[in-house]
C-alpha atoms as a PDB file:
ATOM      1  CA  UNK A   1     129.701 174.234 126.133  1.00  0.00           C
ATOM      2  CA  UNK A   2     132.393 171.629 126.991  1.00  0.00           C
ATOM      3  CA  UNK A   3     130.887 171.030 130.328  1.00  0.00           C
ATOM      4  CA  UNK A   4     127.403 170.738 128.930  1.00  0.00           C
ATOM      5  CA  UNK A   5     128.909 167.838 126.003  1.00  0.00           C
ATOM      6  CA  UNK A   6     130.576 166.504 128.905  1.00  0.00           C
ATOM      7  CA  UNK A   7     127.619 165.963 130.705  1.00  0.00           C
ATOM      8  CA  UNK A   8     125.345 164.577 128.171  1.00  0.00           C
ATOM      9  CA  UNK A   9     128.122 162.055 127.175  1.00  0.00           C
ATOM     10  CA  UNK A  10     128.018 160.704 130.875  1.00  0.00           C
ATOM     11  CA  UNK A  11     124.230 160.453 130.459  1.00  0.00           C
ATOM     12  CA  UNK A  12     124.635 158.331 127.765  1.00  0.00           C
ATOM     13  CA  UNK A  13     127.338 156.365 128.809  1.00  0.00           C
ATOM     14  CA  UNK A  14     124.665 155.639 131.987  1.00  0.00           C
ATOM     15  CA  UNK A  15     121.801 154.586 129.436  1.00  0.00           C
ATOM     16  CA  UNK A  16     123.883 152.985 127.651  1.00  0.00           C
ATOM     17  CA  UNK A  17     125.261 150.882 130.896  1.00  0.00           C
ATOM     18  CA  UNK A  18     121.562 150.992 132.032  1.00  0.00           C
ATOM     19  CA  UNK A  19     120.457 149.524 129.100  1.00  0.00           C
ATOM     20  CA  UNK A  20     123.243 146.601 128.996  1.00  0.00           C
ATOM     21  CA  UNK A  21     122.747 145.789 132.397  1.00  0.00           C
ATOM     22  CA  UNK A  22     118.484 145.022 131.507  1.00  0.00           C
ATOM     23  CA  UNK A  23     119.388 143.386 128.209  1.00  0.00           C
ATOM     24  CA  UNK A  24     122.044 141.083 130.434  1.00  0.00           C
ATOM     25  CA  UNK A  25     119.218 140.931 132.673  1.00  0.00           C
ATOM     26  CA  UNK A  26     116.593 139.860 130.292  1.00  0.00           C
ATOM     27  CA  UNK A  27     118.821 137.547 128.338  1.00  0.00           C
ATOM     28  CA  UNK A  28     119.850 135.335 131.791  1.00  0.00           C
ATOM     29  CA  UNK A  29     115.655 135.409 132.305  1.00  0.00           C
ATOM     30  CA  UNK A  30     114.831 133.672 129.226  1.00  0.00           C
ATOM     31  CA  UNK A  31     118.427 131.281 129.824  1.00  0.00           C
ATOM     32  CA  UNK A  32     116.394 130.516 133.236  1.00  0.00           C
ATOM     33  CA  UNK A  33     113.143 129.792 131.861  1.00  0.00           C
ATOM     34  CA  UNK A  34     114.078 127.477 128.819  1.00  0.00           C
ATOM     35  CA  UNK A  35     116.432 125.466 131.220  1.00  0.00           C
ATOM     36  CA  UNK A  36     113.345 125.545 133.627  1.00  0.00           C
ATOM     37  CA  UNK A  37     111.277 124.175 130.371  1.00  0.00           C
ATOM     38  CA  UNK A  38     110.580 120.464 130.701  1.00  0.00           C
ATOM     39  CA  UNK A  39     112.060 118.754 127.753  1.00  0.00           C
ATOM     40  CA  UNK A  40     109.513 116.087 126.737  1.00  0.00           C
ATOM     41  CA  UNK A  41     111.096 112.908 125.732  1.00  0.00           C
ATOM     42  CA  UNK A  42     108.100 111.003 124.828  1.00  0.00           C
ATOM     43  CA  UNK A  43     103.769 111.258 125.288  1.00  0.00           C
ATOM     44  CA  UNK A  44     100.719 109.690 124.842  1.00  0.00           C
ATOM     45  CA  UNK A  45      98.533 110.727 122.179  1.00  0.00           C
ATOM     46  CA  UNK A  46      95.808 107.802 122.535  1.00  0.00           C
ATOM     47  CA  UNK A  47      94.647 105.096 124.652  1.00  0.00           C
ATOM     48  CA  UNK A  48      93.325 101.800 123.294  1.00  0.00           C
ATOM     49  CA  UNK A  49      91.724  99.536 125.555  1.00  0.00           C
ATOM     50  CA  UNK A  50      93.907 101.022 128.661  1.00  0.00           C
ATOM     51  CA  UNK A  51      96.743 100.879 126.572  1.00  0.00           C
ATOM     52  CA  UNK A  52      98.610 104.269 125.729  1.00  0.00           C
ATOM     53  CA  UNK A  53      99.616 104.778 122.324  1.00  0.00           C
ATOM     54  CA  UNK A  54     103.158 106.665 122.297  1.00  0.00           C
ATOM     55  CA  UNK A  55     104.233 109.413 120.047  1.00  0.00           C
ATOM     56  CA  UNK A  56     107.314 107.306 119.841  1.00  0.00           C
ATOM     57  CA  UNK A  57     105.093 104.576 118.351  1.00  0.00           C
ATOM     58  CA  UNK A  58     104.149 106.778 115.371  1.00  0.00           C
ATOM     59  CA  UNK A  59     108.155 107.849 114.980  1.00  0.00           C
ATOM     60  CA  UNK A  60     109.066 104.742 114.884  1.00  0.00           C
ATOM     61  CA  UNK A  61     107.025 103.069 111.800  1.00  0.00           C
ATOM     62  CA  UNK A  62     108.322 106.694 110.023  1.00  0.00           C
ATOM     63  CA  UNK A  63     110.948 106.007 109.954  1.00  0.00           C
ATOM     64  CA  UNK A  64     110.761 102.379 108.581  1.00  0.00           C
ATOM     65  CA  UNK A  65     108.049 103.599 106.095  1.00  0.00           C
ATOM     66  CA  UNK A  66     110.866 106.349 104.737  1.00  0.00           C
ATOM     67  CA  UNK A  67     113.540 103.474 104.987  1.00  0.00           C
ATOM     68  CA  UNK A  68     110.728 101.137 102.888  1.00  0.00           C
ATOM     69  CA  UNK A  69     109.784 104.614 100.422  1.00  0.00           C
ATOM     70  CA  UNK A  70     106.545 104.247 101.299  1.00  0.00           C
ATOM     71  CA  UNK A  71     106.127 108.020 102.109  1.00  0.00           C
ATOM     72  CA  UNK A  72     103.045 109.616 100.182  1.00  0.00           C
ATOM     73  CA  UNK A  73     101.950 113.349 100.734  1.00  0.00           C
ATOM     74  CA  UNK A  74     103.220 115.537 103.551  1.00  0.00           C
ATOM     75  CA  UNK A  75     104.836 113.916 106.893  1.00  0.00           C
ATOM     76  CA  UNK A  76     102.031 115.134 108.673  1.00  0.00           C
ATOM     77  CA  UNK A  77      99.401 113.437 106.576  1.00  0.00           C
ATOM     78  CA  UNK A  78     102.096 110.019 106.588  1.00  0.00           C
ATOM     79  CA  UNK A  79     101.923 110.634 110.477  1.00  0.00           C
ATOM     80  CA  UNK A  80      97.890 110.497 110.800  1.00  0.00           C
ATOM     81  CA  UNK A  81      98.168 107.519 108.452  1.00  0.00           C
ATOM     82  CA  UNK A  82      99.963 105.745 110.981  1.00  0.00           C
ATOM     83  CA  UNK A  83      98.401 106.689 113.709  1.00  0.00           C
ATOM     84  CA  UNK A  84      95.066 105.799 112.109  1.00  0.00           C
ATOM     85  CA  UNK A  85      96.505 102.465 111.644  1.00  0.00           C
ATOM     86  CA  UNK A  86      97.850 101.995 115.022  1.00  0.00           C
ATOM     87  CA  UNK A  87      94.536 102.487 116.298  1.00  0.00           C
ATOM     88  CA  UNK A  88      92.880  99.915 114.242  1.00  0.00           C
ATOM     89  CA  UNK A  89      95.279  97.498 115.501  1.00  0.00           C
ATOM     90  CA  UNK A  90      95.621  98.558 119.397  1.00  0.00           C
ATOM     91  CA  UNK A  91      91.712  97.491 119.180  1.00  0.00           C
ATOM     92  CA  UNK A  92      92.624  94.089 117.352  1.00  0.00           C
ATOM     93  CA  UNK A  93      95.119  93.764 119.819  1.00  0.00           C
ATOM     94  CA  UNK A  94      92.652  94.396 122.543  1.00  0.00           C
ATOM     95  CA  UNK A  95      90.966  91.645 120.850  1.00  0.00           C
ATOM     96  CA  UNK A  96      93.853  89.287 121.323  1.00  0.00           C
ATOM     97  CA  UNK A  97      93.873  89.779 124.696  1.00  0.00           C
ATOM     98  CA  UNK A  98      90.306  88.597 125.401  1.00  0.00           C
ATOM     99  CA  UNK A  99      90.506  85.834 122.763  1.00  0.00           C
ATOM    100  CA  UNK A 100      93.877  84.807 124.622  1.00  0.00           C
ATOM    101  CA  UNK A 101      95.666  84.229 121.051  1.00  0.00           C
ATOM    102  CA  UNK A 102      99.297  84.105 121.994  1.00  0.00           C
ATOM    103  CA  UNK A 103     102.324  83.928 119.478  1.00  0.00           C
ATOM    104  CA  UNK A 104     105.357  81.583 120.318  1.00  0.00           C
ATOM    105  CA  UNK A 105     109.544  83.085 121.546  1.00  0.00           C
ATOM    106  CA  UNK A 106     109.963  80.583 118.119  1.00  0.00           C
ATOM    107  CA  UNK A 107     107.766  82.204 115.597  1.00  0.00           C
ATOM    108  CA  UNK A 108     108.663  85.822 116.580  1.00  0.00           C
ATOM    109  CA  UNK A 109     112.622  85.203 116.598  1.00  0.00           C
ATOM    110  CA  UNK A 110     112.052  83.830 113.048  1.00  0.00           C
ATOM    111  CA  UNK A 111     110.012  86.810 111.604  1.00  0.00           C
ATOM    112  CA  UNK A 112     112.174  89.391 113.773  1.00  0.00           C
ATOM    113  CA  UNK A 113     115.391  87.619 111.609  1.00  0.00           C
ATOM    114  CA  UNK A 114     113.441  87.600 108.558  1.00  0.00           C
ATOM    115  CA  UNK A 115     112.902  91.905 108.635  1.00  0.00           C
ATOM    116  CA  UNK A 116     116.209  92.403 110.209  1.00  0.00           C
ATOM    117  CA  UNK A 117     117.487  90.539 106.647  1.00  0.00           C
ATOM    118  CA  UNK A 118     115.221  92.343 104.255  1.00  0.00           C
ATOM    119  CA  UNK A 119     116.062  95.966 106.031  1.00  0.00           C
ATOM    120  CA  UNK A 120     119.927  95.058 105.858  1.00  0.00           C
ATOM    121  CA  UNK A 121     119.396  93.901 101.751  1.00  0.00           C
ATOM    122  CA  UNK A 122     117.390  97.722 101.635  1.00  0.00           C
ATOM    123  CA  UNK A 123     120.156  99.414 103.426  1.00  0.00           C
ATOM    124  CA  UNK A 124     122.776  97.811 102.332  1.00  0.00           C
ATOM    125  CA  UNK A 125     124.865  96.675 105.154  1.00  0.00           C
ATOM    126  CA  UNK A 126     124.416  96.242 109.258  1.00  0.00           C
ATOM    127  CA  UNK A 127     126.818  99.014 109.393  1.00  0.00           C
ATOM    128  CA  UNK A 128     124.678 101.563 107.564  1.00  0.00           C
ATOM    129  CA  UNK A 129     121.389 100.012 109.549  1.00  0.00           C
ATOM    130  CA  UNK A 130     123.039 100.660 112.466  1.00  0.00           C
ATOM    131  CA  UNK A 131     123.647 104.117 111.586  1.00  0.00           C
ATOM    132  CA  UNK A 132     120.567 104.555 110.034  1.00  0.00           C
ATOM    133  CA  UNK A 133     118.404 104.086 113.448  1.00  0.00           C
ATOM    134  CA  UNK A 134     121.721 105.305 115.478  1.00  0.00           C
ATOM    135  CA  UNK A 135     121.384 101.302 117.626  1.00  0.00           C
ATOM    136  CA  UNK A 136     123.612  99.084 117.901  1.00  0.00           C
ATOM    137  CA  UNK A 137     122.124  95.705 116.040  1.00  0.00           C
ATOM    138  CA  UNK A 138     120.885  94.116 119.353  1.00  0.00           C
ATOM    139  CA  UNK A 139     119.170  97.185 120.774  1.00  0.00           C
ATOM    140  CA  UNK A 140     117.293  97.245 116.720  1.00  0.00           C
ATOM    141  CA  UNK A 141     116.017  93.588 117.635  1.00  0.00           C
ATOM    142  CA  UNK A 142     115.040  94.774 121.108  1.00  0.00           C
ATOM    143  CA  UNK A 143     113.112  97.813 120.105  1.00  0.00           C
ATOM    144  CA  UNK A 144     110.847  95.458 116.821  1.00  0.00           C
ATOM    145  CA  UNK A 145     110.564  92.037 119.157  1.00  0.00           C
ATOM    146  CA  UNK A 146     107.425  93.357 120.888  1.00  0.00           C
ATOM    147  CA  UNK A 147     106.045  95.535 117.725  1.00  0.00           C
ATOM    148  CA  UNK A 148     106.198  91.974 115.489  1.00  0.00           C
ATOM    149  CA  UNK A 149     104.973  89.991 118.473  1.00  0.00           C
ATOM    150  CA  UNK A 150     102.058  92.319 118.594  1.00  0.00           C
ATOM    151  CA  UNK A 151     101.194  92.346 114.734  1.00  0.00           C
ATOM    152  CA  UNK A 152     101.303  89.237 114.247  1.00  0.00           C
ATOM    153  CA  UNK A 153      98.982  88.813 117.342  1.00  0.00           C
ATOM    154  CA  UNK A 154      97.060  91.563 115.394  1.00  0.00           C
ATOM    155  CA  UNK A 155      97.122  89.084 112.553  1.00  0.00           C
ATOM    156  CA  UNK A 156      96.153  86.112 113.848  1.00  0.00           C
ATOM    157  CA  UNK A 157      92.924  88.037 115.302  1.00  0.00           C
ATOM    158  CA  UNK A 158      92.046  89.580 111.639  1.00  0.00           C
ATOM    159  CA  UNK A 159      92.249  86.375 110.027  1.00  0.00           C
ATOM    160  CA  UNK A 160      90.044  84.216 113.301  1.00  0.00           C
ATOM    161  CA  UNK A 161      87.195  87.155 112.855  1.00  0.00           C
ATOM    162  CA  UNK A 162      87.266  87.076 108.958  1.00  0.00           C
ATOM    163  CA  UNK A 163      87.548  83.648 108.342  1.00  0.00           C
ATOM    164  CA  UNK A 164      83.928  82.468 108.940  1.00  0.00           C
ATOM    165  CA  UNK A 165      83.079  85.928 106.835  1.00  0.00           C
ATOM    166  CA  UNK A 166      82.018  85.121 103.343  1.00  0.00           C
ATOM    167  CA  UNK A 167      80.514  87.566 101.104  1.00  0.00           C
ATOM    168  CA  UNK A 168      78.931  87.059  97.334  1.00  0.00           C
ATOM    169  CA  UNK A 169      79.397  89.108  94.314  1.00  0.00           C
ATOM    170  CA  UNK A 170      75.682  89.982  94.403  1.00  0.00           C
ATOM    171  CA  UNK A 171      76.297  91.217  98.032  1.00  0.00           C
ATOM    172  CA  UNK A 172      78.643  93.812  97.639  1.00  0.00           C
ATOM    173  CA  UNK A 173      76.653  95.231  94.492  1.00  0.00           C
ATOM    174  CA  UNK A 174      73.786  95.791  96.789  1.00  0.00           C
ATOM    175  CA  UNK A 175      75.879  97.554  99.400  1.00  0.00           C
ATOM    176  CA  UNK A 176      77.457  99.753  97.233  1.00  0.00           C
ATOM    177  CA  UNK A 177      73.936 100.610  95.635  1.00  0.00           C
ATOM    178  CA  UNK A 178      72.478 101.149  99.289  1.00  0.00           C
ATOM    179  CA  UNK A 179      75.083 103.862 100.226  1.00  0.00           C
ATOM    180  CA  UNK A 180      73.796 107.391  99.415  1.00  0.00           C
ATOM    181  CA  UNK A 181      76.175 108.750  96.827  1.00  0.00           C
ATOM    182  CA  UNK A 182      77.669 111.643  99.087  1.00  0.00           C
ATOM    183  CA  UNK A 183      79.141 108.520 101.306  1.00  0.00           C
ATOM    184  CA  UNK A 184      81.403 106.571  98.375  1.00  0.00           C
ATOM    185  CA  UNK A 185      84.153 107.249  98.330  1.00  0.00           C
ATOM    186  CA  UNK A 186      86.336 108.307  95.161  1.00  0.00           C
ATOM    187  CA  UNK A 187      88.758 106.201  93.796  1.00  0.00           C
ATOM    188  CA  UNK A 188      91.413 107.165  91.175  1.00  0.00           C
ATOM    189  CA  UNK A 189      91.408 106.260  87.816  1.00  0.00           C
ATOM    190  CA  UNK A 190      93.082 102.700  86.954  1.00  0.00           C
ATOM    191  CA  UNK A 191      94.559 101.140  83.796  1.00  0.00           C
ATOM    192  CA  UNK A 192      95.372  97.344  83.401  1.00  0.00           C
ATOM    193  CA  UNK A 193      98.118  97.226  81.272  1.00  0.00           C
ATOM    194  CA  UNK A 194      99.128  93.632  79.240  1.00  0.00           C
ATOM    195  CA  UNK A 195     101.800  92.735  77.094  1.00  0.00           C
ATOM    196  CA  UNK A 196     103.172  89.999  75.085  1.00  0.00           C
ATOM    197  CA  UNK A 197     106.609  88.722  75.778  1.00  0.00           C
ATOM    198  CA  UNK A 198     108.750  86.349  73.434  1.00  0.00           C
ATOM    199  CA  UNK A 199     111.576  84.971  74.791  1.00  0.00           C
ATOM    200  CA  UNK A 200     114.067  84.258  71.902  1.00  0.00           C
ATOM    201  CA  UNK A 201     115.450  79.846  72.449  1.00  0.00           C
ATOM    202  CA  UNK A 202     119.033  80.508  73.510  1.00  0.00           C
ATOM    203  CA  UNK A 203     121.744  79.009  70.773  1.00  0.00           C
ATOM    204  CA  UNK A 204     124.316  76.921  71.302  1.00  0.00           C
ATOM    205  CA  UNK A 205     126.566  79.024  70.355  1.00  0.00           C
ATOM    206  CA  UNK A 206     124.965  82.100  72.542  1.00  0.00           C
ATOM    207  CA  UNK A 207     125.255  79.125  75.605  1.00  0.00           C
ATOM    208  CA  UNK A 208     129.189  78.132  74.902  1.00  0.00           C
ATOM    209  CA  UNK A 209     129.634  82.163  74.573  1.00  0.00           C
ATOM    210  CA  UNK A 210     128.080  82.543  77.756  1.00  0.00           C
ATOM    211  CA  UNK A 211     129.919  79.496  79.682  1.00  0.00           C
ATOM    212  CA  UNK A 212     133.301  80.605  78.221  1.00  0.00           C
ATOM    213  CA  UNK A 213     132.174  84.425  79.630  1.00  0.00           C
ATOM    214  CA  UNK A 214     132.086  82.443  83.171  1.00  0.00           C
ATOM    215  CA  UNK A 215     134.885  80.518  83.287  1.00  0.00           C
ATOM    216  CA  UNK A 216     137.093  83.013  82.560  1.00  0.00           C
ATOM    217  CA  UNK A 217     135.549  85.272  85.382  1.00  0.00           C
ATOM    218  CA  UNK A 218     136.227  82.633  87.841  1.00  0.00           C
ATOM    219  CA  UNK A 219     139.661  82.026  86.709  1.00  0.00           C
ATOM    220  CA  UNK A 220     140.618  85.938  87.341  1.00  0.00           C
ATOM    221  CA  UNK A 221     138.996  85.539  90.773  1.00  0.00           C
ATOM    222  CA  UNK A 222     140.979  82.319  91.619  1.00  0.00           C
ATOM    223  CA  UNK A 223     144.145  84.040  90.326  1.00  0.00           C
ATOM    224  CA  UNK A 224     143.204  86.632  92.817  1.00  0.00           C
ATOM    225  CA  UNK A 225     141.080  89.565  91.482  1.00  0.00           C
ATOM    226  CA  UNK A 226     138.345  91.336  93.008  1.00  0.00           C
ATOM    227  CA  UNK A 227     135.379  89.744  93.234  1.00  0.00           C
ATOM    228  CA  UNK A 228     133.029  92.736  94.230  1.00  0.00           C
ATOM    229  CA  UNK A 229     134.550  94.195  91.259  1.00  0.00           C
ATOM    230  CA  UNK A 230     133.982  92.250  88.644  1.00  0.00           C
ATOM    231  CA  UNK A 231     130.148  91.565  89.597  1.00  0.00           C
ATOM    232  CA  UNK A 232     130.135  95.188  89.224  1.00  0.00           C
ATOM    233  CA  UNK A 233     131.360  95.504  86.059  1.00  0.00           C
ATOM    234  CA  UNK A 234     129.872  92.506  84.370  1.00  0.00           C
ATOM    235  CA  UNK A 235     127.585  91.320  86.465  1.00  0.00           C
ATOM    236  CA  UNK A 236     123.673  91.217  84.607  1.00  0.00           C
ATOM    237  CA  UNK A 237     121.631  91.607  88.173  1.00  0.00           C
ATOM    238  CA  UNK A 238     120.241  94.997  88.300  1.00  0.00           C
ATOM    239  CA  UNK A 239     119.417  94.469  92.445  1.00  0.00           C
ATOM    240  CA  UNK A 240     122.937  92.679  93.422  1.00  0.00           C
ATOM    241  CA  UNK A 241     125.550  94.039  90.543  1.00  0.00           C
ATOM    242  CA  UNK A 242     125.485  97.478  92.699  1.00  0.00           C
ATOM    243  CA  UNK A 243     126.503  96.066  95.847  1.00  0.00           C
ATOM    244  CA  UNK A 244     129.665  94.048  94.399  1.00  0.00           C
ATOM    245  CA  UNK A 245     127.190  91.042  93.917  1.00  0.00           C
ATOM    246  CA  UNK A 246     125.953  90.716  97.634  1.00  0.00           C
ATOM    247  CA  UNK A 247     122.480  89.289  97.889  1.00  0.00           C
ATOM    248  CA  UNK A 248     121.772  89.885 101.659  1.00  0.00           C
ATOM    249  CA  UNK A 249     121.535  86.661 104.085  1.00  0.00           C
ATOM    250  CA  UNK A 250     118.836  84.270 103.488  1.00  0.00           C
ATOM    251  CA  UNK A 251     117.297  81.351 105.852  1.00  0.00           C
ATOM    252  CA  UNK A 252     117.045  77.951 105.426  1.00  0.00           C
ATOM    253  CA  UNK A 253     114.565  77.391 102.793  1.00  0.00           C
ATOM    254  CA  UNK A 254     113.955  80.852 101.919  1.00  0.00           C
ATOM    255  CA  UNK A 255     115.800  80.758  98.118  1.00  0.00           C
END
């Protein structure tokens, strides 16, 4: 009896072992074949006019339309969005190219500033920008130079084909009474809202209340407090008080 227990222990030590060694087996297999894998670091999902359109592309404006809030739905249905959109203006762009309509170094450095601004005033800081796309400042400008060239290229075009275009009120009442009813589209309910606003005349007294208020800010911030601080705590700005009274960086012009 001790021999046969014997025995059927070694057997199962030897499946046991057995089985190990195919598990070990297996496991280096599929370590093989996902380092074997190619990793893909970017594709094309459309071409425009021999132009490819990236998936990068589409990555790219998501993540400045979740920076911006302007996500609606599912980020599947935001991602055909932009693609859609991409499309429309890969064939304007197209366009462009045969109309030769060219945008100046000048005009794109000021518009590339201009964004860089307002998506540092959104943010917060260059620091948190930074983070935010995980690029240093310059490689930011680098990666949106050629997207802003390009739209406002796409811009330019829009506005040379539409500006001849002039349609009456009469017009679009007969298109829209043409179209077979399955083929309009439906549009969501909208309210115009109006309101009347009475702005009380500001006292004298209210004004040497106010002026007092001020001086005697500036004179704790000459003497050496906090300024951050103290727009913070009485400052009336809803966008700037937040942010220690910082208003972002504005052009020449611009205010």
């Amino acid at each position: 009896m001790n021999l046969k227990f014997i025995k059927l222990d070694s057997m199962n030590t030897r499946i046991v072992a057995v089985s190990a060694a195919m598990l070990l087996t297996l496991g280096s297999f599929n370590i093989l074949s996902a380092q074997n894998k190619p990793l893909v670091i970017d594709e094309v999902v459309a071409v425009v006019g021999g132009k490819p359109v990236l998936a990068s592309d589409i990555e790219t404006q998501y993540l400045q339309f979740r920076m911006q809030g302007n996500i609606k739905g599912s980020a599947t249905e935001t991602r055909c969005t932009i693609l859609e959109g991409i499309l429309y203006n890969k064939l304007l762009l197209n366009q462009a190219e045969v109309d030769s309509i060219t945008v100046s170094d000048k005009q794109v450095e000021s518009e590339l500033d201009r964004r860089i601004r307002y998506f540092i005033s959104q943010i917060g800081s260059k620091e948190k920008l930074e983070e935010y796309y995980k690029k240093s400042l310059f490689e930011i400008k680098e990666e949106f130079r050629s997207i802003i060239r390009d739209q406002m290229r796409v811009e330019m075009t829009q506005n040379s084909i539409t500006k001849s275009v002039k349609i009456t009120p009469s017009e679009v009442r007969k298109f829209f009474k043409e179209m077979p009813q399955d083929s309009i589209p439906m549009v969501n309910s909208e309210f115009t809202i109006g309101q009347i606003v009475k702005k009380p005349k500001v006292g004298l007294t209210e004004e040497i209340a106010v002026k007092e208020k001020l001086r005697t800010l500036r004179k704790r911030i000459m003497e050496g407090e906090n300024f951050s601080t103290l727009a913070v705590l009485y400052s009336e700005d809803p966008g700037s008080a937040a942010k220690g009274g910082e208003v972002g960086l504005f052009g020449r012009g611009e205010l």
